[in-house]
PDB file of N, CA and C in Angstrom:
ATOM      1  N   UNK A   1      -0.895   5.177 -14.227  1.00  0.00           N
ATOM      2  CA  UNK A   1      -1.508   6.405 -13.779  1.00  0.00           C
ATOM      3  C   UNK A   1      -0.909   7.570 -14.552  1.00  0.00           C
ATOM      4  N   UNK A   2      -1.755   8.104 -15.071  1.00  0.00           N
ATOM      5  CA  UNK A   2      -1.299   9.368 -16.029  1.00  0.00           C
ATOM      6  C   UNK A   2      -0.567  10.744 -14.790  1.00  0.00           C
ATOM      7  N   UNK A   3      -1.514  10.790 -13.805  1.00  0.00           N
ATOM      8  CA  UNK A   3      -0.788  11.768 -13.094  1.00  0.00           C
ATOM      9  C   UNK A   3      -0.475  11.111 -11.638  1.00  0.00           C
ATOM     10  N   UNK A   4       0.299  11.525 -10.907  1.00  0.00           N
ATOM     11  CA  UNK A   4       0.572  11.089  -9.616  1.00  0.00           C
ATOM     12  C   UNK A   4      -0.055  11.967  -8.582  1.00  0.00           C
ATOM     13  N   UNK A   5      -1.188  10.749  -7.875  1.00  0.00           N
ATOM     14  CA  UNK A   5      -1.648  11.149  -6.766  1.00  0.00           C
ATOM     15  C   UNK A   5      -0.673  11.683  -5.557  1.00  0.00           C
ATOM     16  N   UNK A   6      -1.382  12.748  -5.109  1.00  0.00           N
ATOM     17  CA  UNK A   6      -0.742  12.819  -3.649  1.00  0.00           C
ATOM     18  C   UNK A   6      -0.599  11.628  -2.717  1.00  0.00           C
ATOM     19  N   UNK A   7       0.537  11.817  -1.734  1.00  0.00           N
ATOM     20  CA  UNK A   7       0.932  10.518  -0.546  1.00  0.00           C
ATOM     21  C   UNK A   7      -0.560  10.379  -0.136  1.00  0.00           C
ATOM     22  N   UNK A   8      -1.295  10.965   0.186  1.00  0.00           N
ATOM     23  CA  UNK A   8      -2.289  10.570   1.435  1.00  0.00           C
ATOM     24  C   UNK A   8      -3.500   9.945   0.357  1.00  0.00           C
ATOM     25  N   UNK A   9      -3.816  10.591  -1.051  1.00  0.00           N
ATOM     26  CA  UNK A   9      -4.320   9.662  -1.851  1.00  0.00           C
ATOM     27  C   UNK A   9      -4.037   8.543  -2.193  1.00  0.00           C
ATOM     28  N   UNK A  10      -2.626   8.652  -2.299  1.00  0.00           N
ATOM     29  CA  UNK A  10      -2.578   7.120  -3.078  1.00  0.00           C
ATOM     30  C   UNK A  10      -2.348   6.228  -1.738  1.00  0.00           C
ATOM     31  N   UNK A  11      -2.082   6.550  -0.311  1.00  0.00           N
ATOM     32  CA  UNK A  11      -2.010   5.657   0.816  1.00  0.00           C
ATOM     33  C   UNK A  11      -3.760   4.904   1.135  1.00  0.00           C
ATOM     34  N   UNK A  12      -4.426   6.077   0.719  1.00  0.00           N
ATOM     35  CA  UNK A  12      -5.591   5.631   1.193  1.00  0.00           C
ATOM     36  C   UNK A  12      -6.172   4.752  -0.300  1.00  0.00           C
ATOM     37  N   UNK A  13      -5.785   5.069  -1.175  1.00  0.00           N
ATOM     38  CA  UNK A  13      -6.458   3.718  -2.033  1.00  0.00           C
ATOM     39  C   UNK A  13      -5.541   2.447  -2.045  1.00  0.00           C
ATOM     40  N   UNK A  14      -4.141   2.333  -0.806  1.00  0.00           N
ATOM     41  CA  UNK A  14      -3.473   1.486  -0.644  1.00  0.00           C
ATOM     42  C   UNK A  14      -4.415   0.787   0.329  1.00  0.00           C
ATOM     43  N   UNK A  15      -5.110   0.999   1.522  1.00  0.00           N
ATOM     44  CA  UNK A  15      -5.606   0.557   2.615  1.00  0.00           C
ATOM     45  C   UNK A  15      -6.815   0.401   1.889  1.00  0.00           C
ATOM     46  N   UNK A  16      -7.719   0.865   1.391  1.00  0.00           N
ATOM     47  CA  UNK A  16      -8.643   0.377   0.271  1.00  0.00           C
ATOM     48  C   UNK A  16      -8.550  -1.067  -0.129  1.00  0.00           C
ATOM     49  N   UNK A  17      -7.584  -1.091  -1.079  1.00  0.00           N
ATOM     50  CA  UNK A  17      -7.332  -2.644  -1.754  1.00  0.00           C
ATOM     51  C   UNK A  17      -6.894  -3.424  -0.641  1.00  0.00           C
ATOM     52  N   UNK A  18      -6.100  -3.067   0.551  1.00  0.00           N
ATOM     53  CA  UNK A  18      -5.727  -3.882   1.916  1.00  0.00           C
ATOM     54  C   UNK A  18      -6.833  -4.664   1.776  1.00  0.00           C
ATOM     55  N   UNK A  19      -7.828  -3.387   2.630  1.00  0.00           N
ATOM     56  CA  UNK A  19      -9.392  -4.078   3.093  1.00  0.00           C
ATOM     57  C   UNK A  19      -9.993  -5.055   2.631  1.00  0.00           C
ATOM     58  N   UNK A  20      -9.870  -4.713   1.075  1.00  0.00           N
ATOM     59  CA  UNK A  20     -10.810  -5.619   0.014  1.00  0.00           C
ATOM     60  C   UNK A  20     -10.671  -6.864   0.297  1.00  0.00           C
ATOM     61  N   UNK A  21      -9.151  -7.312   0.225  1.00  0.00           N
ATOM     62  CA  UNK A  21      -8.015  -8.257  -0.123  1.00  0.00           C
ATOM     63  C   UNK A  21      -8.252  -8.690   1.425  1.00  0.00           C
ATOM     64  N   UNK A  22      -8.291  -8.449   2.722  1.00  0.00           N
ATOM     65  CA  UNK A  22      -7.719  -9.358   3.675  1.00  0.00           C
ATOM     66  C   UNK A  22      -7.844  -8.782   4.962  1.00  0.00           C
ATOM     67  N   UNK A  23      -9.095  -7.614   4.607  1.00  0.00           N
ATOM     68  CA  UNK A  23      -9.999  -7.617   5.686  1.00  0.00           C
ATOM     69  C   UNK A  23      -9.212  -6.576   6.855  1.00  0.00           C
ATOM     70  N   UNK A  24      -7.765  -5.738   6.409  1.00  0.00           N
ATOM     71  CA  UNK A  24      -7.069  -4.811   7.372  1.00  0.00           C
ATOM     72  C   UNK A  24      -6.609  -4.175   6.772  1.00  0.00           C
ATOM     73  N   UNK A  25      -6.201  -2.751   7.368  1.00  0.00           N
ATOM     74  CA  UNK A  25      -5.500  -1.490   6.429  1.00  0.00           C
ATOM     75  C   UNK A  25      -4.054  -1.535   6.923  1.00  0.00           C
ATOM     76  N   UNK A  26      -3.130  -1.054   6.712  1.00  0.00           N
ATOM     77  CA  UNK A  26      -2.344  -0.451   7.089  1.00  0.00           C
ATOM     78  C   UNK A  26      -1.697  -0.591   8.276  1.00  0.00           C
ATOM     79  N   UNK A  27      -2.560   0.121   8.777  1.00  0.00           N
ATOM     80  CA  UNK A  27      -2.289   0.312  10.540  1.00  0.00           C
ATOM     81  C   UNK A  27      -2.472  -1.316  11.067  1.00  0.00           C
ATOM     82  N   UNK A  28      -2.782  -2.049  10.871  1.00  0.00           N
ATOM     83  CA  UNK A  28      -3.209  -3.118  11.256  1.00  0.00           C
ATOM     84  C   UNK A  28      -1.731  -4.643  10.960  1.00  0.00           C
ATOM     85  N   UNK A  29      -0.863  -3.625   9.812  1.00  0.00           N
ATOM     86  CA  UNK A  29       0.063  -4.975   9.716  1.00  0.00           C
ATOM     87  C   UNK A  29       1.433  -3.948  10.274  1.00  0.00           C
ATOM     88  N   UNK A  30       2.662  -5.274   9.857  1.00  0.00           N
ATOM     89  CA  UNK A  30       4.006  -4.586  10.076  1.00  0.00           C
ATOM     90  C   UNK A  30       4.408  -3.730   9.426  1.00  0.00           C
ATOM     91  N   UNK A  31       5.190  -2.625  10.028  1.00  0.00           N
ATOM     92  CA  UNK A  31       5.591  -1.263   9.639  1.00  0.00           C
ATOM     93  C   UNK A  31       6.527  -1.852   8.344  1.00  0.00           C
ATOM     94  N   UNK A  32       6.139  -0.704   7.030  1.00  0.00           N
ATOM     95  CA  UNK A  32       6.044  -1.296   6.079  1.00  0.00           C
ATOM     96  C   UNK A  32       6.623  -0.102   5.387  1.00  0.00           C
ATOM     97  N   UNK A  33       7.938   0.398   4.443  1.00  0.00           N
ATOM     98  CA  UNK A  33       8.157   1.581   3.840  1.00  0.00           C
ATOM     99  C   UNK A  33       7.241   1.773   2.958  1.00  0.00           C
ATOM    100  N   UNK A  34       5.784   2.173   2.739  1.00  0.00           N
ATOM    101  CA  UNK A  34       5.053   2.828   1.768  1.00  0.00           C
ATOM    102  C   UNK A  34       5.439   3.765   1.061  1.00  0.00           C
ATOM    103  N   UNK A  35       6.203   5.142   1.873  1.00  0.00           N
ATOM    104  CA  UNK A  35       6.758   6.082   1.371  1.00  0.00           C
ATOM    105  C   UNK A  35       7.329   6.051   0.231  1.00  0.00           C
ATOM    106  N   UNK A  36       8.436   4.636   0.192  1.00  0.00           N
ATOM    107  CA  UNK A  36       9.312   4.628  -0.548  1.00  0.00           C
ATOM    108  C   UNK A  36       8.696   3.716  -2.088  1.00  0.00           C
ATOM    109  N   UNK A  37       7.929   3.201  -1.877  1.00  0.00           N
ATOM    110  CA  UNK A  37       6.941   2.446  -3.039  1.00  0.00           C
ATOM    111  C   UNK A  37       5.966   4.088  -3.791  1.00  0.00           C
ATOM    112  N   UNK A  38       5.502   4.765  -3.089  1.00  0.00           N
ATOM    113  CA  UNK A  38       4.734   5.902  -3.456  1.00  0.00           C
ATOM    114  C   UNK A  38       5.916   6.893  -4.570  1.00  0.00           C
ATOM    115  N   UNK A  39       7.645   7.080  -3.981  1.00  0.00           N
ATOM    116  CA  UNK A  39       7.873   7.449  -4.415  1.00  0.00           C
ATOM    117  C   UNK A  39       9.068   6.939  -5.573  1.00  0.00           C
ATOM    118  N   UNK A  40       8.901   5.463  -5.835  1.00  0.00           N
ATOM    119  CA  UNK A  40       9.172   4.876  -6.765  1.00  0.00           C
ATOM    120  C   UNK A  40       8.377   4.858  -7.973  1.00  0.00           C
ATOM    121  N   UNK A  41       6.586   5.173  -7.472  1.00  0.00           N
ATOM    122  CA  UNK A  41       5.986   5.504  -8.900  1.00  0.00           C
ATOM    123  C   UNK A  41       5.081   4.138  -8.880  1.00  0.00           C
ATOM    124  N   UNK A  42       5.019   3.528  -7.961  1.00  0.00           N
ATOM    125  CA  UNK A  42       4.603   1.902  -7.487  1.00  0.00           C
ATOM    126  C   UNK A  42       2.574   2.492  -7.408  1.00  0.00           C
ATOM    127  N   UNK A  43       2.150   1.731  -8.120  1.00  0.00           N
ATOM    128  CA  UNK A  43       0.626   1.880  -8.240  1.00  0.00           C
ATOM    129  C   UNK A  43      -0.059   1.304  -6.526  1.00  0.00           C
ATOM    130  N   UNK A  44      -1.079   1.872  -5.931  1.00  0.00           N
ATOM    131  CA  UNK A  44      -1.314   1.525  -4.473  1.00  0.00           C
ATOM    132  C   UNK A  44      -1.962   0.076  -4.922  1.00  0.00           C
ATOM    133  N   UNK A  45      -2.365  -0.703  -5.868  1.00  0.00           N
ATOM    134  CA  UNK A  45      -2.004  -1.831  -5.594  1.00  0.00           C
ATOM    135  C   UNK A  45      -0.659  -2.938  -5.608  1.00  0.00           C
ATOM    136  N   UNK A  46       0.220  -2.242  -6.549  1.00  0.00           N
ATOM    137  CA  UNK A  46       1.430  -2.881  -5.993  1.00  0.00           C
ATOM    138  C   UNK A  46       2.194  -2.648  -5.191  1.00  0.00           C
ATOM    139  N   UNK A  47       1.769  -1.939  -4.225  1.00  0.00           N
ATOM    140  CA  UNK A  47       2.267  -1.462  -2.979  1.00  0.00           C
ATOM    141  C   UNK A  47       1.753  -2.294  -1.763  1.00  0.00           C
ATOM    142  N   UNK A  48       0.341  -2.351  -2.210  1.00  0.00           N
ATOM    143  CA  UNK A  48      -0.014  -3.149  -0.639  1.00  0.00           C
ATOM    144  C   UNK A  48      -0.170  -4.739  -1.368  1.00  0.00           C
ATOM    145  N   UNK A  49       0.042  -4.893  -2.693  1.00  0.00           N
ATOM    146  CA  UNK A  49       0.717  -6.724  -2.805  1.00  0.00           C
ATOM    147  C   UNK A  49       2.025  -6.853  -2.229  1.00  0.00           C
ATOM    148  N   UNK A  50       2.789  -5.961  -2.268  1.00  0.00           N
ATOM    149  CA  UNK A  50       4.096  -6.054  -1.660  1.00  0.00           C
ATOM    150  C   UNK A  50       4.125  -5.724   0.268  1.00  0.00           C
ATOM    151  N   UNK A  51       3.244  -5.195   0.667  1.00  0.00           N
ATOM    152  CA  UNK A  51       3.065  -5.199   1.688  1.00  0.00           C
ATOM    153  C   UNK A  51       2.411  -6.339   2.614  1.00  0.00           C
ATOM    154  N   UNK A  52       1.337  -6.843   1.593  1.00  0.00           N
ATOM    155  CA  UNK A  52       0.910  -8.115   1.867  1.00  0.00           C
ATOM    156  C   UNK A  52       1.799  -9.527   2.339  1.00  0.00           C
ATOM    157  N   UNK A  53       2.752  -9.285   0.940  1.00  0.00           N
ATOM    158  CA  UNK A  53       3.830 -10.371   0.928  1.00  0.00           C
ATOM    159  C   UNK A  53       4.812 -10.245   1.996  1.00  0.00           C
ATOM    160  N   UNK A  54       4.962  -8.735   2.263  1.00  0.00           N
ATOM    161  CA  UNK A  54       6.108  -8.576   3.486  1.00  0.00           C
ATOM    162  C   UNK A  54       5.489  -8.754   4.744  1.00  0.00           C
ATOM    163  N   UNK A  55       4.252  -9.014   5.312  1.00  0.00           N
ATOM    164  CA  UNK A  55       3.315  -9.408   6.240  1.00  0.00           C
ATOM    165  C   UNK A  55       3.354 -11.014   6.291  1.00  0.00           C
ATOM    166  N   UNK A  56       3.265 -11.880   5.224  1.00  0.00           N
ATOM    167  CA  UNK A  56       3.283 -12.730   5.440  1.00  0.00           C
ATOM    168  C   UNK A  56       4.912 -13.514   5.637  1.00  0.00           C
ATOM    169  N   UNK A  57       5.885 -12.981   5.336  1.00  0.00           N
ATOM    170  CA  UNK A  57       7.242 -13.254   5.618  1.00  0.00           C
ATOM    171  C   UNK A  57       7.328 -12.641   7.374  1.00  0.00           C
ATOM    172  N   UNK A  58       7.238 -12.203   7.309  1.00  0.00           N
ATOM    173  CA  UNK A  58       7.004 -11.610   8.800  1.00  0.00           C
ATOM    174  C   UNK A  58       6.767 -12.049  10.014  1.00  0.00           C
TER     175      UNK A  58
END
């Protein structure tokens, strides 16, 4: 990404790819540090693959 979306943009194209992928956003799995993936520079799909993966350890 050339520029960095705002938190609430790039959360919502995180719950986006959720949906695509497995049919739930966000709100729907375990509390999950997004914050800290958003401000590592983490693209909202490798945020909610890693959220995915921490759902299924879970």
């Amino acid at each position: 990404m050339s520029k960095k979306l705002a938190y609430d943009q790039w959360k919502k194209k995180v719950d986006d790819w959720l949906y695509r992928k497995i049919g739930f956003t966000s709100e729907c799995l375990p509390d999950f540090c997004y914050r800290d993936c958003w401000d590592a520079g983490d693209s909202p799909s490798e945020a909610a693959e890693a959220a995915f993966e921490y759902m299924q350890e879970y």
